[in-house]
Protein backbone atom coordinates (compact mmCIF):
# COMPACT_ATOMS: atom_id res chain seq x y z
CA UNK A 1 123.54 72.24 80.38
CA UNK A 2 124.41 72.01 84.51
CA UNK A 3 121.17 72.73 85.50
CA UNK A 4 123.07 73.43 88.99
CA UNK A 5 125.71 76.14 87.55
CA UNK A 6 123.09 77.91 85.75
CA UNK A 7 120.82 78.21 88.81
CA UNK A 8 124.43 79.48 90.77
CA UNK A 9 124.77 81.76 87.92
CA UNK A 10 120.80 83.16 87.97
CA UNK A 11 121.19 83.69 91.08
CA UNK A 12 123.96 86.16 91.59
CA UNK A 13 122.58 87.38 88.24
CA UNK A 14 119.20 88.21 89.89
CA UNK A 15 120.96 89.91 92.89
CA UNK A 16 123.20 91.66 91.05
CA UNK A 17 119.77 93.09 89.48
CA UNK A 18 118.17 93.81 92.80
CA UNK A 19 120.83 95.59 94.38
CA UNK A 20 121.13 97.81 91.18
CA UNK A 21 117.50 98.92 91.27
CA UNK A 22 118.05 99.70 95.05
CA UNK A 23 121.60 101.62 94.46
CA UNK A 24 119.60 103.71 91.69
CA UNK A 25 116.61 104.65 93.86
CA UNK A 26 119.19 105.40 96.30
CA UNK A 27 121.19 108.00 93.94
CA UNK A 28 117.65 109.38 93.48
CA UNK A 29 117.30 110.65 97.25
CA UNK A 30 119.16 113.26 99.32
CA UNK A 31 121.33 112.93 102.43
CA UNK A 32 118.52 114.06 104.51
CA UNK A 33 115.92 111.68 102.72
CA UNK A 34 117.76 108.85 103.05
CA UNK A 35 118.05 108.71 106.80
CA UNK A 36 114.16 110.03 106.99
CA UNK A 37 111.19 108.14 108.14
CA UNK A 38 107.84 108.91 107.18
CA UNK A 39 106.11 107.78 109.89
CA UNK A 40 106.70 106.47 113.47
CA UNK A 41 106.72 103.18 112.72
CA UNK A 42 108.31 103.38 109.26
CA UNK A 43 112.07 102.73 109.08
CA UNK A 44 114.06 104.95 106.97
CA UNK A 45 116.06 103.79 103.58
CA UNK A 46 119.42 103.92 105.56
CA UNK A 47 117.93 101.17 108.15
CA UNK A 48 116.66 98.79 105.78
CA UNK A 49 120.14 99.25 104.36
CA UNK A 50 121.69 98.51 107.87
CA UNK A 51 119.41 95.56 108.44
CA UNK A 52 120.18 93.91 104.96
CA UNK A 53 124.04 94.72 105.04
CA UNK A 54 123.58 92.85 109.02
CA UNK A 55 121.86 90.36 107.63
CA UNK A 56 123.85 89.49 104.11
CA UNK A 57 127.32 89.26 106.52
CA UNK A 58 125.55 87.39 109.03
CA UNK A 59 124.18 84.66 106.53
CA UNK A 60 126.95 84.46 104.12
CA UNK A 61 129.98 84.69 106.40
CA UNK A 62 131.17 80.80 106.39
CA UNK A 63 127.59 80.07 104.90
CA UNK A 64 128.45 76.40 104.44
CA UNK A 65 129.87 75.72 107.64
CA UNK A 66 128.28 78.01 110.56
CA UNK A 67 124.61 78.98 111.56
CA UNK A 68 123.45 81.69 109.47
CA UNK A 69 122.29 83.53 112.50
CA UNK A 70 125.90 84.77 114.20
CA UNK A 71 126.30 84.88 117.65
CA UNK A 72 128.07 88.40 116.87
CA UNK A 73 124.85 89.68 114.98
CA UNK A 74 122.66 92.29 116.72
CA UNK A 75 119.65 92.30 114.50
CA UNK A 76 117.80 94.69 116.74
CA UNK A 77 120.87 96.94 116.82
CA UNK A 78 120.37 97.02 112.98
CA UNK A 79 117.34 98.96 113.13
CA UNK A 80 118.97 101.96 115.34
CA UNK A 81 120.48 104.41 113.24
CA UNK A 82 124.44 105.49 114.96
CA UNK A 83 124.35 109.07 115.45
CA UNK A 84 127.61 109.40 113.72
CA UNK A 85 126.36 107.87 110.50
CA UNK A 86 126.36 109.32 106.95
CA UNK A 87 125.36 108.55 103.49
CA UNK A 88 128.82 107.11 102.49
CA UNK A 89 129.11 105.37 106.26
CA UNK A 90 125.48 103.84 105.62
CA UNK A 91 126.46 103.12 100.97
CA UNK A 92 129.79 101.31 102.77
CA UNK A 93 127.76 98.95 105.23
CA UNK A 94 125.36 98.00 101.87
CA UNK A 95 128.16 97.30 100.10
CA UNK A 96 130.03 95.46 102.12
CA UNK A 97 126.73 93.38 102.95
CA UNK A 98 126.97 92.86 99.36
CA UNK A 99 130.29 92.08 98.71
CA UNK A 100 130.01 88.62 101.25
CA UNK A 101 126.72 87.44 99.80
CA UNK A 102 128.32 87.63 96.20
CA UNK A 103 132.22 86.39 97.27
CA UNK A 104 129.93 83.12 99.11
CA UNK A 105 127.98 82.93 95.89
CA UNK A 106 130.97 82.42 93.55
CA UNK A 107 132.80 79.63 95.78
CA UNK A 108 129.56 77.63 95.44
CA UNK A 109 129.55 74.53 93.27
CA UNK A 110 126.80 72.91 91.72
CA UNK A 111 127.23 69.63 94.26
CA UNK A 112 127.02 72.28 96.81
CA UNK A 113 123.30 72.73 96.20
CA UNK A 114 121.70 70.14 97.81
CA UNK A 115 124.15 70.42 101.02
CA UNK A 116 122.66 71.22 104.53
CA UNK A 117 123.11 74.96 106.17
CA UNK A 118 121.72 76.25 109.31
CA UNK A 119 119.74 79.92 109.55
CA UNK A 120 118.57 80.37 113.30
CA UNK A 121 119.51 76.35 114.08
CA UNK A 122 117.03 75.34 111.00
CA UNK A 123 118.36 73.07 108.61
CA UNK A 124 117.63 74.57 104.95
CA UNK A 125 118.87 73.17 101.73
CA UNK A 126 121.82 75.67 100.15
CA UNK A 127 118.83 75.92 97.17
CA UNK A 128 116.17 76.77 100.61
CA UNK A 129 118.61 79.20 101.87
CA UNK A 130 119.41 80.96 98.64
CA UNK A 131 115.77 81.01 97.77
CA UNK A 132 114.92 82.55 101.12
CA UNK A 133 117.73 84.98 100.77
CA UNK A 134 116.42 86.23 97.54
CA UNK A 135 112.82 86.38 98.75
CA UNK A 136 114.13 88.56 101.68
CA UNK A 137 116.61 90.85 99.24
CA UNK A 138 113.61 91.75 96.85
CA UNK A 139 111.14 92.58 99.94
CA UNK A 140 113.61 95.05 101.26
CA UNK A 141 114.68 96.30 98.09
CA UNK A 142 111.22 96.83 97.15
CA UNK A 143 110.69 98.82 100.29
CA UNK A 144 113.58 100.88 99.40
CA UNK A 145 112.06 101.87 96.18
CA UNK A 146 108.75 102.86 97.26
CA UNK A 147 110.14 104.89 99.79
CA UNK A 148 112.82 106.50 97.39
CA UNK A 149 109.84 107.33 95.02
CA UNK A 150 107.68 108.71 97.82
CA UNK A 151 109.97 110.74 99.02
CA UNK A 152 111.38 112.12 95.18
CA UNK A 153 108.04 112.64 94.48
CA UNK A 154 107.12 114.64 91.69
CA UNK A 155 111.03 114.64 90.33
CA UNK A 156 111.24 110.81 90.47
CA UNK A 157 112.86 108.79 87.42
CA UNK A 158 111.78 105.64 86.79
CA UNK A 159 113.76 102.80 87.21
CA UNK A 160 112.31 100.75 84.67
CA UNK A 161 109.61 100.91 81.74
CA UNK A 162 108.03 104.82 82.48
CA UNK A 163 104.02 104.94 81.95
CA UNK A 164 103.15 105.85 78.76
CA UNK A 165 101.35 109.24 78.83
């Protein structure tokens, strides 16, 4: 077994899972739901959409060969929600956040692993960087289903084992 390929392969396998869970609490909520916060200081499901969409292009755009932090990102700007957006505006950003991470993911190679990348001028091992990545996907993700279940309340369906009752 390449103990390198089947760590490339977990990987995307594990995001793959995350960003299902978060695309079927999304489904669960409506239009107005998902752009609502539930406090002052809370950020809505369509931000922490924004902010991991910024943050997925920003990392895995040239991963191997630029900073991970682009000059072109405005991380603060991520957390502002355009007056003009929408559900399918908002699902489209996600995706496309998506769609980098997982096109940088397959050009990887095992020898790849153990190469150098920058995030914020830090040097992290492509294994660091991934790992970190992850780490930061399932945070927001979990976010997005607690507030998707918060906010479906009562009429919530469980995204994994229900309680037995």
């Amino acid at each position: 077994m390449d103990l390198g390929r089947h760590y490339l392969d977990d990987v995307i396998s594990q995001i793959e899972k995350q960003k299902s869970l978060a695309d079927r609490a999304i489904a669960q909520v409506t239009d107005q739901e998902l752009f609502r916060t539930i406090d002052a200081e809370s950020n809505s499901i369509a931000i922490v959409m924004r902010h991991v969409a910024g943050n997925l292009r920003s990392r895995f755009t040239d991963f191997l060969t630029t900073d991970g932090e682009k000059p072109d990102r405005h991380r603060d700007g991520e957390f502002e929600m355009p007056a003009a957006a929408t559900r399918e505006t908002v699902v489209a950003d996600w995706d496309s956040g998506f769609s980098r991470l997982l096109a940088a993911l397959r050009e990887l190679r095992p020898e790849d692993l153990l190469r150098d990348v920058s995030i914020r001028g830090e040097r992290h091992s492509v294994v660091q960087a991934l790992d970190r990545a992850i780490t930061h996907l399932a945070y927001h993700v979990g976010q997005i289903v607690f507030l998707a279940k918060h906010l479906r309340s009562s009429t919530w369906r469980t995204l994994s084992i229900p309680k037995a009752r």
